[in-house]
Protein backbone atom coordinates (compact mmCIF):
# COMPACT_ATOMS: atom_id res chain seq x y z
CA UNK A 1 -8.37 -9.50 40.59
CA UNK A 2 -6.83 -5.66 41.89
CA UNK A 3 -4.46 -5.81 39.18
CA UNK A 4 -7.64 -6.39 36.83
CA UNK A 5 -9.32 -3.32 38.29
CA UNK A 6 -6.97 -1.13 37.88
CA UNK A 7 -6.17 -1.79 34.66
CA UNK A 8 -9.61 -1.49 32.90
CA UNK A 9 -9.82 1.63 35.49
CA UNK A 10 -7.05 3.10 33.79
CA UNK A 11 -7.86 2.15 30.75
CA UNK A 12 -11.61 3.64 31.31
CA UNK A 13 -9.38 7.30 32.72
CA UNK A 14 -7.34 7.25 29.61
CA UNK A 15 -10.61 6.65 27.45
CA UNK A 16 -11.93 9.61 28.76
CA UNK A 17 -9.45 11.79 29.07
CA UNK A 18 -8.97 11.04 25.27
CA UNK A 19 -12.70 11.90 24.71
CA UNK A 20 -12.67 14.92 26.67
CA UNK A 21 -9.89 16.34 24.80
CA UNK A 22 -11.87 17.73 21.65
CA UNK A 23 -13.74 21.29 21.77
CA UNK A 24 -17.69 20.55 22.39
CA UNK A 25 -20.71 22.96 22.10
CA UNK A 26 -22.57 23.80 24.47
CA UNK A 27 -25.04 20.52 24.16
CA UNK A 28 -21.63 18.44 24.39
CA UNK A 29 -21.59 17.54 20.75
CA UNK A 30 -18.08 18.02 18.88
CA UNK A 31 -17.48 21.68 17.98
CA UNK A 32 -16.53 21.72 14.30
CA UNK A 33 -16.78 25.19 13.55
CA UNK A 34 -13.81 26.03 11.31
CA UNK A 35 -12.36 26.36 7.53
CA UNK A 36 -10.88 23.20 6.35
CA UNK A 37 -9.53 21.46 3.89
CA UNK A 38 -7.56 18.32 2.82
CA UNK A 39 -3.79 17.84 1.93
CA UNK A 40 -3.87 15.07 -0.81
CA UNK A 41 -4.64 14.14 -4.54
CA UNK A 42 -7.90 12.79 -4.24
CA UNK A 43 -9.29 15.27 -6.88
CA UNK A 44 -6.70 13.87 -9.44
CA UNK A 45 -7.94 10.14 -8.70
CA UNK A 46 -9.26 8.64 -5.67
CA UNK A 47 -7.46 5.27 -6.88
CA UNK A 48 -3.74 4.62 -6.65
CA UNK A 49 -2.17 6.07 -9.52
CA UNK A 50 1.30 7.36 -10.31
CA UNK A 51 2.36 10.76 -11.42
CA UNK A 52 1.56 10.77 -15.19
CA UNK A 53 1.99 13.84 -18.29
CA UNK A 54 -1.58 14.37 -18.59
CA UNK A 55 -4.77 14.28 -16.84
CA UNK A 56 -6.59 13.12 -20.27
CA UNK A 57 -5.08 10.01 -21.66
CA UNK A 58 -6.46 8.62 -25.33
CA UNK A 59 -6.08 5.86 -27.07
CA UNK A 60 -2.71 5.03 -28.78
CA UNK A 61 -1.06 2.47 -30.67
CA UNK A 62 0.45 0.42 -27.97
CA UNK A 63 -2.29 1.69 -25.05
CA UNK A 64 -3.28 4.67 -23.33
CA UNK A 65 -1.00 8.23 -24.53
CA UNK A 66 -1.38 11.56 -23.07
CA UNK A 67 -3.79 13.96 -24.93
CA UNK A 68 -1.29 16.14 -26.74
CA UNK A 69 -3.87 19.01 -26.16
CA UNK A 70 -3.00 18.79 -22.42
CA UNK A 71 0.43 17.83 -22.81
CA UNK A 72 1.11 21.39 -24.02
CA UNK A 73 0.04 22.71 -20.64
CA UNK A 74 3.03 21.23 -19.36
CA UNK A 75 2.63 21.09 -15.62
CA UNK A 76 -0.68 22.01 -14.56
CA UNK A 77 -2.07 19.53 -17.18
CA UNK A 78 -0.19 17.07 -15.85
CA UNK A 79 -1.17 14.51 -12.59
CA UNK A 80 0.86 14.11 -9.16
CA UNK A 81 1.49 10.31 -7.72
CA UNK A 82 -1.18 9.52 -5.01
CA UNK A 83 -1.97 6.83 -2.98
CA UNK A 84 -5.61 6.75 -3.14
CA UNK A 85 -8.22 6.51 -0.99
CA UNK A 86 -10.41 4.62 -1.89
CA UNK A 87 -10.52 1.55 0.77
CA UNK A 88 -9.14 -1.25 -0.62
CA UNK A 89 -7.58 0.48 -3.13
CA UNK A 90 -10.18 -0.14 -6.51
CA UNK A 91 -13.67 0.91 -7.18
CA UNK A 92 -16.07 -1.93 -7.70
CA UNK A 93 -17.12 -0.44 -11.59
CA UNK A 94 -19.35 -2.68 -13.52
CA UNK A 95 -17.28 -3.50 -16.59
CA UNK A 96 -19.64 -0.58 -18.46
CA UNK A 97 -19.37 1.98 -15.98
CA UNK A 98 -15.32 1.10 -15.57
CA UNK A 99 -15.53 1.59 -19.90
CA UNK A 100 -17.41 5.25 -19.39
CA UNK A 101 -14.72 6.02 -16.77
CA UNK A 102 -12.18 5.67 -19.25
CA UNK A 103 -14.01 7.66 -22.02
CA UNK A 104 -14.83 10.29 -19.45
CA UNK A 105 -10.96 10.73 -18.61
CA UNK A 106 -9.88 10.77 -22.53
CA UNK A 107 -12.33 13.61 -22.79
CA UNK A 108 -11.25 15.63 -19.25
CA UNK A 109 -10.69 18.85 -21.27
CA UNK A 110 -14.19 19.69 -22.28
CA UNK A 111 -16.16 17.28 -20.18
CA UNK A 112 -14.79 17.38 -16.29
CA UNK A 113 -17.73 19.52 -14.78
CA UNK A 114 -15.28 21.05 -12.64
CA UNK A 115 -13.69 23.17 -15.78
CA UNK A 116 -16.92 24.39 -16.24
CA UNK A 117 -17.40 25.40 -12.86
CA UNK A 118 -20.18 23.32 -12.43
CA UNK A 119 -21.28 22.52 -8.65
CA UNK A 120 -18.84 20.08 -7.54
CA UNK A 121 -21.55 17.31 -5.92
CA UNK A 122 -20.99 15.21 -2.55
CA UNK A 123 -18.13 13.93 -1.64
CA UNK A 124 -15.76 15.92 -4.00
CA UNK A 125 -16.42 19.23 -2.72
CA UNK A 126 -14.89 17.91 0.65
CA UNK A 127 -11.35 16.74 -1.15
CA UNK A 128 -11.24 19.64 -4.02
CA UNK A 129 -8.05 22.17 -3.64
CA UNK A 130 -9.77 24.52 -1.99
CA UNK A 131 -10.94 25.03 1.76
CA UNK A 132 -14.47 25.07 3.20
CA UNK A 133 -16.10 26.07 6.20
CA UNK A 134 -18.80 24.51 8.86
CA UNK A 135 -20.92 26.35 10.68
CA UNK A 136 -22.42 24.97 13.48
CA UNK A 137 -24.71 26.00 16.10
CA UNK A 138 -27.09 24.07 18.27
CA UNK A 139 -30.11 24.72 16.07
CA UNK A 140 -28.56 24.55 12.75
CA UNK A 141 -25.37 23.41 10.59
CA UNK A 142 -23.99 24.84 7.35
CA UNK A 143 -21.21 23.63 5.52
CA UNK A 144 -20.09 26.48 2.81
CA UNK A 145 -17.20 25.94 0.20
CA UNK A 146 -15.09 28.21 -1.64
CA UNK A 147 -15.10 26.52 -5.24
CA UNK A 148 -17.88 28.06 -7.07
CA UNK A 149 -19.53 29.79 -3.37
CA UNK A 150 -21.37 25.72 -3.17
CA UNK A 151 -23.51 25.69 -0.23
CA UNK A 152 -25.72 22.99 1.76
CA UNK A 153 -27.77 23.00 4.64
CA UNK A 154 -27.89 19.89 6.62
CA UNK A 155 -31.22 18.84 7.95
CA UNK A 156 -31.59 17.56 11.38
CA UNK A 157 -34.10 15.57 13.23
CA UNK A 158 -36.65 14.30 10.31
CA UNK A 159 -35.43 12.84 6.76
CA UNK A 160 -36.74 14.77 4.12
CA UNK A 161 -36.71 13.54 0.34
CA UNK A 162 -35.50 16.08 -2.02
CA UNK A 163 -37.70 17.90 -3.75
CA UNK A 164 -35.71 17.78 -6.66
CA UNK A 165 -32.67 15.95 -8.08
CA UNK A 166 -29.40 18.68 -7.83
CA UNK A 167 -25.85 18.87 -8.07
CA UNK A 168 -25.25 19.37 -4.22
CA UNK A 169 -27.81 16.46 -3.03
CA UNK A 170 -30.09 16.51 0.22
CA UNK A 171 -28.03 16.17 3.27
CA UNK A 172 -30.07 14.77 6.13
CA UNK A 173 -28.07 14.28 9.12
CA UNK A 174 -27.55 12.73 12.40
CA UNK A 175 -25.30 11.72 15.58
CA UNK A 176 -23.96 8.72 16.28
CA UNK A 177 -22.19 9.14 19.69
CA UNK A 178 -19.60 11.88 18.23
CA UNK A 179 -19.76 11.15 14.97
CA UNK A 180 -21.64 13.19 12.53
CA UNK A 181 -23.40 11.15 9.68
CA UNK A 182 -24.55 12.71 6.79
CA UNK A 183 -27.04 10.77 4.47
CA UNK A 184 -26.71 12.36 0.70
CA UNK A 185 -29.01 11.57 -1.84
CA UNK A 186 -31.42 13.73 -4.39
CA UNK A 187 -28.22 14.10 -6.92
CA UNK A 188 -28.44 14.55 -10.69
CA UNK A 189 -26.09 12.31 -12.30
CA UNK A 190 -24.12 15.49 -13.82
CA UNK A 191 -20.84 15.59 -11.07
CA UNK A 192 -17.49 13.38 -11.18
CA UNK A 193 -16.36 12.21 -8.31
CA UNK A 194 -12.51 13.56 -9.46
CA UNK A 195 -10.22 14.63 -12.53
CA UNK A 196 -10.05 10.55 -13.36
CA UNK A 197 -13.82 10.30 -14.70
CA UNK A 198 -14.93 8.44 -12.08
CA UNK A 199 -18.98 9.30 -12.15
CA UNK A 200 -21.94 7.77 -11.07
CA UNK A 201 -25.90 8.04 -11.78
CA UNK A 202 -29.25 9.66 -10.26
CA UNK A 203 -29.28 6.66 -8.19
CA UNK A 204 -26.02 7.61 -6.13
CA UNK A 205 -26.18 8.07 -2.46
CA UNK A 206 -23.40 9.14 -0.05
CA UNK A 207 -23.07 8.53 3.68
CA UNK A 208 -20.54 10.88 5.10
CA UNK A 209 -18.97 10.46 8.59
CA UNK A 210 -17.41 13.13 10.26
CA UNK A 211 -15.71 12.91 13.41
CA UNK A 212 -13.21 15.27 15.35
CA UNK A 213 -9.94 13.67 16.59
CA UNK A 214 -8.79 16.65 18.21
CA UNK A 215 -8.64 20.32 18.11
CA UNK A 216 -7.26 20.45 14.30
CA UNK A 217 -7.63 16.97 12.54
CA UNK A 218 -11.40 15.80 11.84
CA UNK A 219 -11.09 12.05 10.08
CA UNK A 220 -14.07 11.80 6.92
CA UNK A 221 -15.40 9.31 5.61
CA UNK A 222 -18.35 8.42 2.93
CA UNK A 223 -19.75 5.00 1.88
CA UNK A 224 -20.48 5.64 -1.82
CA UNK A 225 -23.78 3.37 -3.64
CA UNK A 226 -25.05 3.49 -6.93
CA UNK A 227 -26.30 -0.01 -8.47
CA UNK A 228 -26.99 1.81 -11.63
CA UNK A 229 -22.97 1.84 -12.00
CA UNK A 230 -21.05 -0.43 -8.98
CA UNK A 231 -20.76 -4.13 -7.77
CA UNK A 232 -21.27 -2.85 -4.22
CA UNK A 233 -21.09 -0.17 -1.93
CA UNK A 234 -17.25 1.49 -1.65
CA UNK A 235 -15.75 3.75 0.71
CA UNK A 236 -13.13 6.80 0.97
CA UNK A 237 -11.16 7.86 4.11
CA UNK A 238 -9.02 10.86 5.02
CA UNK A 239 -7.97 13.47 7.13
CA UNK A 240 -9.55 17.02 6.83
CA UNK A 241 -6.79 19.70 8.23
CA UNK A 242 -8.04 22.80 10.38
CA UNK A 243 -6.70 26.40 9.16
CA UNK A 244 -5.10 28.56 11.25
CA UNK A 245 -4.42 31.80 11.04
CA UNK A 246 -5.08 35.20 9.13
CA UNK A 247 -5.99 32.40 6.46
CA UNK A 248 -8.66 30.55 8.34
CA UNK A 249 -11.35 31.91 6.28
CA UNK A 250 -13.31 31.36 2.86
CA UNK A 251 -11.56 34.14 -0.61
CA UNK A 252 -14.51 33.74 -3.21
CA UNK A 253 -13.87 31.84 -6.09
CA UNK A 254 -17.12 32.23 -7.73
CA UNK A 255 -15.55 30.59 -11.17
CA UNK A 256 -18.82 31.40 -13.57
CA UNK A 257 -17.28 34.81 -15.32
CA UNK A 258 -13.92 32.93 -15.39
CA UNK A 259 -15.65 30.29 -18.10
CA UNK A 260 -17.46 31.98 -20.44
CA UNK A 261 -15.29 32.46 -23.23
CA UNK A 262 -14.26 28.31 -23.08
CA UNK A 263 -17.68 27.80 -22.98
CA UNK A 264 -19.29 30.54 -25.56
CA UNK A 265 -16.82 31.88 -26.75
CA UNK A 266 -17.38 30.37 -30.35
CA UNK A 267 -20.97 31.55 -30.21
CA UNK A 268 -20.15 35.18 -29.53
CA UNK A 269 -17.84 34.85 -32.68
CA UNK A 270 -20.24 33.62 -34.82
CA UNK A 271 -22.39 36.53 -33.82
CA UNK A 272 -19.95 39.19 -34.53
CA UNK A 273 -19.43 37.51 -38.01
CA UNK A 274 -23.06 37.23 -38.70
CA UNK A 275 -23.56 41.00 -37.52
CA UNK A 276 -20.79 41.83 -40.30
């Protein structure tokens, strides 16, 4: 019966000692003020896939080829191996939406909204290459991100429908113990969720999870649903990676000027040969 006691009193002292040992606010919640970002290939494909020529792959005669348009950027066009992380490894597409997937990734060039620097949606702004940065206080929390200066304000203590549909969602959010949950919904059906096509409709919604493991790794989650497009209700894991350093903050990368000419470019031709 001692030996009992001590054990689960141990085991109780290690539990909190563990629990302790992450940076709180003042109100005790988990401090996660700081730029972060993730170290993996989620943007590429949040499925399993192997390193491959090109990101766009069209039909062939024996299968799937690389688009020859993206082949010529040699290495940037190209995709790196990744594991995935999607949980269980495949998302539950209805044979349609799995179909549109495909068609979406034979047409990355012109139709990834990400080329057109396009808002990047909830949950790939989290897992894009670039960092972004929470700002917390104990009356408000801001997450900002350096692809195209995206911005949201989570929204504490009352859910609140969006007003309108929008690339970046509503994010209403609560605790759960020292978890963070975030509750997305309000989206247009206009953002991928990564390079591979995978997309969903108006209908989506997106629980996030964040929750601080220590000082410099904060574990993410988000449950994904959209009957309009899956079986059921998927989910994606991963670490996010504090910055250190001179680097721990957001450069701009406000990406609108850099698109213009891949965008309009043919229409500001066509008006310089009309004006002649």
């Amino acid at each position: 019966m001692a030996r009992n006691f001590f054990v689960v009193l141990m085991t109780c002292a290690f539990s909190t000692a563990v629990f302790a040992d992450i940076p709180r606010m003042a109100n005790g919640k988990p401090n996660l003020n700081g730029v972060w970002q993730v170290l993996n290939s989620a943007n590429y494909g949040l499925e399993p896939h192997s390193a491959r020529a090109s990101m766009a792959l069209v039909p062939g005669p024996l299968g799937p080829v690389p688009d020859k348009k993206v082949v010529a950027m040699g290495a940037v066009g190209a995709v790196p191996a990744g594991l995935g992380v999607v949980v269980g490894g495949k998302i539950p597409y209805m044979p349609e939406a799995r179909r549109k997937q495909r068609e979406n990734q034979q047409n990355w060039l012109t139709a990834d909204p990400e080329i057109k620097c396009y808002l990047p949606g909830i949950p790939r702004a989290t897992y894009m290459p670039f960092p972004f940065q929470i700002h917390q206080s104990l009356s408000a929390t801001v997450f900002t991100y350096e692809y195209a200066g995206a911005v949201r304000n989570l929204i504490f203590d009352r859910y609140t429908e969006a007003p309108i549909d929008s690339w970046m969602g509503q994010s209403n959010a609560s605790w759960d113990g020292d978890t963070l949950v975030v509750a997305v919904t309000g989206f247009n059906d206009r953002t991928w969720f990564d390079r591979a096509g995978n997309h969903h409709t108006d209908a989506l919604k997106v629980t996030e999870k964040y929750t601080l493991k220590n000082e410099y790794i904060l574990e993410y989650e988000a449950t994904i649903e959209d009957s309009n497009v899956f079986t059921k209700p998927w989910t994606i894991r991963m670490p996010i990676y504090k910055r250190v350093g001179a680097d721990a903050q957001l450069q701009q990368f406000k990406c609108v000027q850099f698109v213009e000419e891949m965008m309009y470019g043919d229409l500001r031709k066509d008006v310089v040969k009309q004006g002649n």
